[in-house]
Protein backbone atom coordinates (compact mmCIF):
# COMPACT_ATOMS: atom_id res chain seq x y z
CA UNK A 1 -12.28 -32.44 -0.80
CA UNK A 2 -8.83 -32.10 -2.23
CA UNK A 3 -7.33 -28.90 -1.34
CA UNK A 4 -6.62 -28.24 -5.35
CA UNK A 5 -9.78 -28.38 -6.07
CA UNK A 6 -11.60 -25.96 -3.49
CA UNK A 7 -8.87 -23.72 -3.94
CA UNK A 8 -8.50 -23.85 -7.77
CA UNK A 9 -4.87 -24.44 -6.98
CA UNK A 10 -2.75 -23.83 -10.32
CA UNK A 11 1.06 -25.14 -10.77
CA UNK A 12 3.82 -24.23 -13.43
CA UNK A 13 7.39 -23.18 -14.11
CA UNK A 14 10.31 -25.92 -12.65
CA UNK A 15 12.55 -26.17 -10.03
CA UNK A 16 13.66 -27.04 -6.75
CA UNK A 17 11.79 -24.64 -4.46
CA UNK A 18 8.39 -23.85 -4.36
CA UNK A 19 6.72 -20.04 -4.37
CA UNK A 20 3.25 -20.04 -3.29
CA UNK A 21 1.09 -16.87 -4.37
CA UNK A 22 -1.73 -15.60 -2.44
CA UNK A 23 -4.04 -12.83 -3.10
CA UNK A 24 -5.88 -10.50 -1.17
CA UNK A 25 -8.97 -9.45 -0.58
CA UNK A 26 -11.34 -9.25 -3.14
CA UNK A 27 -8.96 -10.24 -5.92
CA UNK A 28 -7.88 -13.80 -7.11
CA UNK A 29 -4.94 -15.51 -8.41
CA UNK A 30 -5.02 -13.71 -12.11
CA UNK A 31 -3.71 -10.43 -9.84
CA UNK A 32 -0.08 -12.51 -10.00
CA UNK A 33 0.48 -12.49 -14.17
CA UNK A 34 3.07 -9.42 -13.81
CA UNK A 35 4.74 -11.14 -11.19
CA UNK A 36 4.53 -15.05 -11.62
CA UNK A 37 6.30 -15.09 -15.57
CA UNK A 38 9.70 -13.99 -13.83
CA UNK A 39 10.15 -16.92 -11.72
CA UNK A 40 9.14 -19.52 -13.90
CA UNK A 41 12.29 -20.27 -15.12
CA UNK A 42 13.77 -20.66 -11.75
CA UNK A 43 11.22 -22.09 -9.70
CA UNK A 44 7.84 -24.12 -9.35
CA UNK A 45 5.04 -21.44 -9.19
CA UNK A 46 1.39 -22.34 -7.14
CA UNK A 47 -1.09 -19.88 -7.07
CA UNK A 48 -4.76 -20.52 -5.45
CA UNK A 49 -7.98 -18.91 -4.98
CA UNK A 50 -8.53 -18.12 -1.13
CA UNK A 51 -12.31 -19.96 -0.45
CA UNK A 52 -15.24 -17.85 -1.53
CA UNK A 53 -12.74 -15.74 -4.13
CA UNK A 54 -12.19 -16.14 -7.86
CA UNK A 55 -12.54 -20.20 -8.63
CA UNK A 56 -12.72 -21.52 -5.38
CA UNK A 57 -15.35 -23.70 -5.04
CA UNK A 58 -18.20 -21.48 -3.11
CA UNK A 59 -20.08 -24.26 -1.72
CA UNK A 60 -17.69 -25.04 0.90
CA UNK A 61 -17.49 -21.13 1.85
CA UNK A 62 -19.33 -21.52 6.05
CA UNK A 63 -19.52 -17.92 7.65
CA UNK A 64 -18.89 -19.67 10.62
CA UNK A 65 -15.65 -21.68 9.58
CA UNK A 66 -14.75 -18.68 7.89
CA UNK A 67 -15.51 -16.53 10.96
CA UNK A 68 -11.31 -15.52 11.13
CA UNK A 69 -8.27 -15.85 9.27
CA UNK A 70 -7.43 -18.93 11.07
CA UNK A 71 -9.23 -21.24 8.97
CA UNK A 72 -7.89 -19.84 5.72
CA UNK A 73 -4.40 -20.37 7.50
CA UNK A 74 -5.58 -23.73 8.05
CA UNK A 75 -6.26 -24.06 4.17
CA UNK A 76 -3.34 -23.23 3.00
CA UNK A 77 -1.84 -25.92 4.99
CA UNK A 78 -3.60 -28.53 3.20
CA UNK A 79 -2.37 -27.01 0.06
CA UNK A 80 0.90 -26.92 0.96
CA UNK A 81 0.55 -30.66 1.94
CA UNK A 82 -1.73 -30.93 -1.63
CA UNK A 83 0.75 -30.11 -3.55
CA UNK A 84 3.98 -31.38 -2.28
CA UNK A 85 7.81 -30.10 -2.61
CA UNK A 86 7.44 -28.30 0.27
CA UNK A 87 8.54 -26.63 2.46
CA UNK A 88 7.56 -23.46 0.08
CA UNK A 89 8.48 -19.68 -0.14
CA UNK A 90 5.12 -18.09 0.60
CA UNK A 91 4.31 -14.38 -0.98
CA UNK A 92 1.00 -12.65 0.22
CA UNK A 93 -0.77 -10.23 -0.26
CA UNK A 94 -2.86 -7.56 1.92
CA UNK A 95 -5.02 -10.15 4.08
CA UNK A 96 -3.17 -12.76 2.99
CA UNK A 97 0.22 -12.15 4.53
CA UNK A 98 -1.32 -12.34 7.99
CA UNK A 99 -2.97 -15.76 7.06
CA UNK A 100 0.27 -16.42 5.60
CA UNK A 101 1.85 -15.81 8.99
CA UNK A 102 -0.93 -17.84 11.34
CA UNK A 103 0.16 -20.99 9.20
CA UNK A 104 4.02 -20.27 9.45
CA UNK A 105 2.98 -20.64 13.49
CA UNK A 106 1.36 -23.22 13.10
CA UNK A 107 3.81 -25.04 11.36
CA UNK A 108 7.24 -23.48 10.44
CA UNK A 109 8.72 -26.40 9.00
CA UNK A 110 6.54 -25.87 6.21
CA UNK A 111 8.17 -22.38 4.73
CA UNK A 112 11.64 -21.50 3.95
CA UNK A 113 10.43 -17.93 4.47
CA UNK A 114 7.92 -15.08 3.60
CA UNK A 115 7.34 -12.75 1.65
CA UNK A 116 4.59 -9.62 2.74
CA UNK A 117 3.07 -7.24 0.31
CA UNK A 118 1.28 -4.63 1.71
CA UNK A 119 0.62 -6.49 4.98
CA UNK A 120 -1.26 -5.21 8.07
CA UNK A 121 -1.73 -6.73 11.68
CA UNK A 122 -4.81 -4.69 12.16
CA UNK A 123 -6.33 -1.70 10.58
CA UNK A 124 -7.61 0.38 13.21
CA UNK A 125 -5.82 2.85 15.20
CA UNK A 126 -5.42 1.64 18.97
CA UNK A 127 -3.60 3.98 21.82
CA UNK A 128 0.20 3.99 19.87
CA UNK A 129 -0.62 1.84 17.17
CA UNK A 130 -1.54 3.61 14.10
CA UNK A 131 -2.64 1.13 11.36
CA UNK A 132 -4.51 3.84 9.09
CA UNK A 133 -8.23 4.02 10.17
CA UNK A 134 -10.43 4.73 13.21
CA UNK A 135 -13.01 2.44 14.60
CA UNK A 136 -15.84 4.89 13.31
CA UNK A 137 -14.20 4.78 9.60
CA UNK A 138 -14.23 0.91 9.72
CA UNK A 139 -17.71 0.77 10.61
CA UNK A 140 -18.70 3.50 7.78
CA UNK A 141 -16.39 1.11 5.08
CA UNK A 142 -18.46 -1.45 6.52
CA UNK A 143 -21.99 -0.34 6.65
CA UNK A 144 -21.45 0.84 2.54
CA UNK A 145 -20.16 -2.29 1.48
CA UNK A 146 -23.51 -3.80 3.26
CA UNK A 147 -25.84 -1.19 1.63
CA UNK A 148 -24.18 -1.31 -1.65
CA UNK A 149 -21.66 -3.88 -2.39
CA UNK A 150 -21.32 -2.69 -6.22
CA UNK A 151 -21.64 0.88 -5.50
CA UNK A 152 -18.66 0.37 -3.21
CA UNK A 153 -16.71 -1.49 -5.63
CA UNK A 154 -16.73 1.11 -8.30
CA UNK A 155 -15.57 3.76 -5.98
CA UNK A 156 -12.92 2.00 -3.43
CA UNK A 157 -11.24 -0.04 -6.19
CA UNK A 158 -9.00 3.17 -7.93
CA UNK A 159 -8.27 4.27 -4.23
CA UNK A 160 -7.25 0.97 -3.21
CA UNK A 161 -5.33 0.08 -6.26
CA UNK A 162 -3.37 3.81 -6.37
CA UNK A 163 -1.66 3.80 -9.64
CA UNK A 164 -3.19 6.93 -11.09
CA UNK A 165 -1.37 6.51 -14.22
CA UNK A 166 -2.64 3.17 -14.94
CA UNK A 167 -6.28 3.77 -14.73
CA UNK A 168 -7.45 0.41 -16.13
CA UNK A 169 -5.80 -1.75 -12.67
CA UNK A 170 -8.46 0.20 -11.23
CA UNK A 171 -11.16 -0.55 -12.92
CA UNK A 172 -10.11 -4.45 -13.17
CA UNK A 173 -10.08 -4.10 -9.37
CA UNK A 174 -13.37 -3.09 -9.49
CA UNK A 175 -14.29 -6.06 -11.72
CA UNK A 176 -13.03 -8.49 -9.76
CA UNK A 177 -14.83 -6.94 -6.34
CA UNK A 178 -18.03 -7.51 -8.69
CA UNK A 179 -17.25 -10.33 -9.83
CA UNK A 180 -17.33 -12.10 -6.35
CA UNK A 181 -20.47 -13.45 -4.45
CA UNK A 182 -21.50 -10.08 -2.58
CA UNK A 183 -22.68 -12.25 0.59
CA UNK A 184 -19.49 -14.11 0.55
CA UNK A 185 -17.53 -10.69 0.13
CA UNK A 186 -19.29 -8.71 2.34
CA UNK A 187 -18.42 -11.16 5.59
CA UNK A 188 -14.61 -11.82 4.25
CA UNK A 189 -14.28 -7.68 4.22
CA UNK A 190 -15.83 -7.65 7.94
CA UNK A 191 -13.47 -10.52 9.14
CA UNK A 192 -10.79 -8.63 7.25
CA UNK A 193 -10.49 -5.56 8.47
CA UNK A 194 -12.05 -6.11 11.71
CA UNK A 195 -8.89 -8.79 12.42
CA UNK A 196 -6.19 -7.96 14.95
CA UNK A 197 -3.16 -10.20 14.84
CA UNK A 198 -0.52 -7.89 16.49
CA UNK A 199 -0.60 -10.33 19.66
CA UNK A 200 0.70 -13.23 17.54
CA UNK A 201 3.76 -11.36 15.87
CA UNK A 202 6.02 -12.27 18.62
CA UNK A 203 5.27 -16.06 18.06
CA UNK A 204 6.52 -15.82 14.14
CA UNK A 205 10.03 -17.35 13.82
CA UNK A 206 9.69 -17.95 9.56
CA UNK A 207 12.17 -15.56 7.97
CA UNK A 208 10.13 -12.21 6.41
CA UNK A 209 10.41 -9.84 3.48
CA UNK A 210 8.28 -6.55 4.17
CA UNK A 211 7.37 -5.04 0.89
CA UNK A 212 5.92 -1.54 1.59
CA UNK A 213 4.60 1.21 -0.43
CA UNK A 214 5.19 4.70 0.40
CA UNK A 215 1.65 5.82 -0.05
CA UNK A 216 -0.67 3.65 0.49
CA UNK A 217 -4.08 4.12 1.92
CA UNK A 218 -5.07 0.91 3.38
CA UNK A 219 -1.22 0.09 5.20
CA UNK A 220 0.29 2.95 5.87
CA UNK A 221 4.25 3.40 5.98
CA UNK A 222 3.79 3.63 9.97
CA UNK A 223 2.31 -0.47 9.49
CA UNK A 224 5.16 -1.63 7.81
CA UNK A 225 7.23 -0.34 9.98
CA UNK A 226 5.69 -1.59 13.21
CA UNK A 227 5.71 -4.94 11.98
CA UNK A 228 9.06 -4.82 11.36
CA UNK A 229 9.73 -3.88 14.79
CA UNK A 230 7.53 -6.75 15.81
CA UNK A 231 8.88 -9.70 14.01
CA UNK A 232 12.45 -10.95 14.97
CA UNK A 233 14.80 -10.90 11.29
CA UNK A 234 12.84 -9.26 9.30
CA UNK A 235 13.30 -7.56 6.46
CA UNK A 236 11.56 -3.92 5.21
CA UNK A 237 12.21 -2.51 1.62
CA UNK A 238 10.55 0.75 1.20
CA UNK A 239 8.80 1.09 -2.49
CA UNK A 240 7.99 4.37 -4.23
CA UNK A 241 4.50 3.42 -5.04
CA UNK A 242 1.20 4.72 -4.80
CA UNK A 243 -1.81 2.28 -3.89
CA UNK A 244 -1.94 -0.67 -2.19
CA UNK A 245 -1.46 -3.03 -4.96
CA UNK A 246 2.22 -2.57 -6.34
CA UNK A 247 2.61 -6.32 -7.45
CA UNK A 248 0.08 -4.62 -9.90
CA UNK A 249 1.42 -1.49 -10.52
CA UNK A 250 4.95 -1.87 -9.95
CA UNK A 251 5.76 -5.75 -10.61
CA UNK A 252 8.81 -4.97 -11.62
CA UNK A 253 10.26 -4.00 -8.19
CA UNK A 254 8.27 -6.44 -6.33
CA UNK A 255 9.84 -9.25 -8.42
CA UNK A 256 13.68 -7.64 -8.23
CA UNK A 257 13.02 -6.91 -4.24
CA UNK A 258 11.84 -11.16 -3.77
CA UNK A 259 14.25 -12.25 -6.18
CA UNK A 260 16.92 -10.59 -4.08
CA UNK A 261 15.44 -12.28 -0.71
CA UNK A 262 15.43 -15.44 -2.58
CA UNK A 263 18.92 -15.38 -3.32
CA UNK A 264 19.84 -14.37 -0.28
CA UNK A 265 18.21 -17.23 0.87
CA UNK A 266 20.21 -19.44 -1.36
CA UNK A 267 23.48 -18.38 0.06
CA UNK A 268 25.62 -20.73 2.25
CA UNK A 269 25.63 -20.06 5.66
């Protein structure tokens, strides 16, 4: 199958480099409308639905293929080959960043660089690492999202999305957790944020733009940082934000923080 079609792959805007757009858990590719409209002028804009999210075709969606974020890496490989005009400037989010970053390994000579939103290697504290929960929270996040799938929707989406003057990102959060197959959601949250891909950071060699909020629940400051530490030229920009969604409730800054990467790119060497 054509990787457009499982991954309900939509192009627009013009020019000469590509920026690729891929959500995070739980969401799809509509999260991107405050961002996408201020590169469209500049640049050829792809966004996609990760397999077993939003539009992507479900059927293809094999708990066992699907087991760990290498196989979505291996996805978006076939849509960067899909689509052409590559290589591509790829922006994740959450998840996403660290499939994002299995592909670049993979194959670096497909991206000009990276950017991270809200990116974590792993999401359980471990001896010095701190990446913002303990096993035994995990397991409780997972065992409710098994009991109740809905019930955990409603409540997790506000605290994931922050943004307590914008309640309504919250509750479209929460719509888009429900409107996902619970089965299908359920095993992508346990291969999610049971996934440790710390040991794999020193093999990255695609350029990186951190974008980190200041408060944010699910990667906290202390994540950003580390990976920062961890991957050789990158970049970390610190944003006043609460919630783990800023491309959502502060676009604006994302887009003026990857705009600036992006011409910095540009520049002659």
């Amino acid at each position: 199958m054509r990787a457009r079609l499982r991954n309900n792959v939509t192009v627009t805007g013009t020019g000469a480099v590509t920026l690729l757009f891929a959500h995070g858990f739980g969401c799809d590719q509509v999260v991107w409308r405050f961002m996408t409209p201020a590169f469209m002028e500049r640049y050829r804009v792809v966004t996609f639905d990760l397999v077993g999210s939003g539009k992507s075709d479900l059927a293809v969606y094999d708990p066992v293929r699907y087991g760990s974020l290498h196989a979505f890496a291996a996805d978006l490989l076939e849509i960067i080959d899909d689509i052409g005009g590559g290589p591509v400037v790829y922006i994740g989010h959450s998840v996403s960043a660290m499939i994002g970053m299995l592909a670049g390994i993979e194959s670096p000579e497909r991206f000009l660089a990276q950017v991270m939103i809200a990116p974590s290697p792993c999401y359980i504290d471990q001896g010095d690492y701190r990446g913002g929960f303990s096993r035994a929270d995990i397991d409780e996040l997972l065992e409710t999202m098994e009991a109740n799938f809905l019930g955990w929707s409603s409540s997790m989406a506000p605290v994931i999305v922050g943004a307590p003057n914008v309640p309504q990102l919250g509750v479209e959060l929460a719509n888009n957790f429900c409107r996902n197959n619970p089965e299908i959601a359920k095993h992508f949250g346990r291969v999610t944020f049971l996934s440790d891909h710390r040991a794999d950071l020193a093999r990255a060699r695609v350029p990186v733009l951190i974008i980190q909020c200041s408060d944010d629940l699910i990667a906290p400051v202390e994540v950003g940082d580390y990976l920062h530490r961890q991957l050789a030229g990158s970049q970390l920009r610190l944003i006043r934000n609460t919630g783990h969604c800023p491309h959502l409730s502060a676009p604006e800054e994302c887009v003026r923080l990857t705009q600036a990467f992006l011409d910095e790119l540009a520049e002659p060497a």
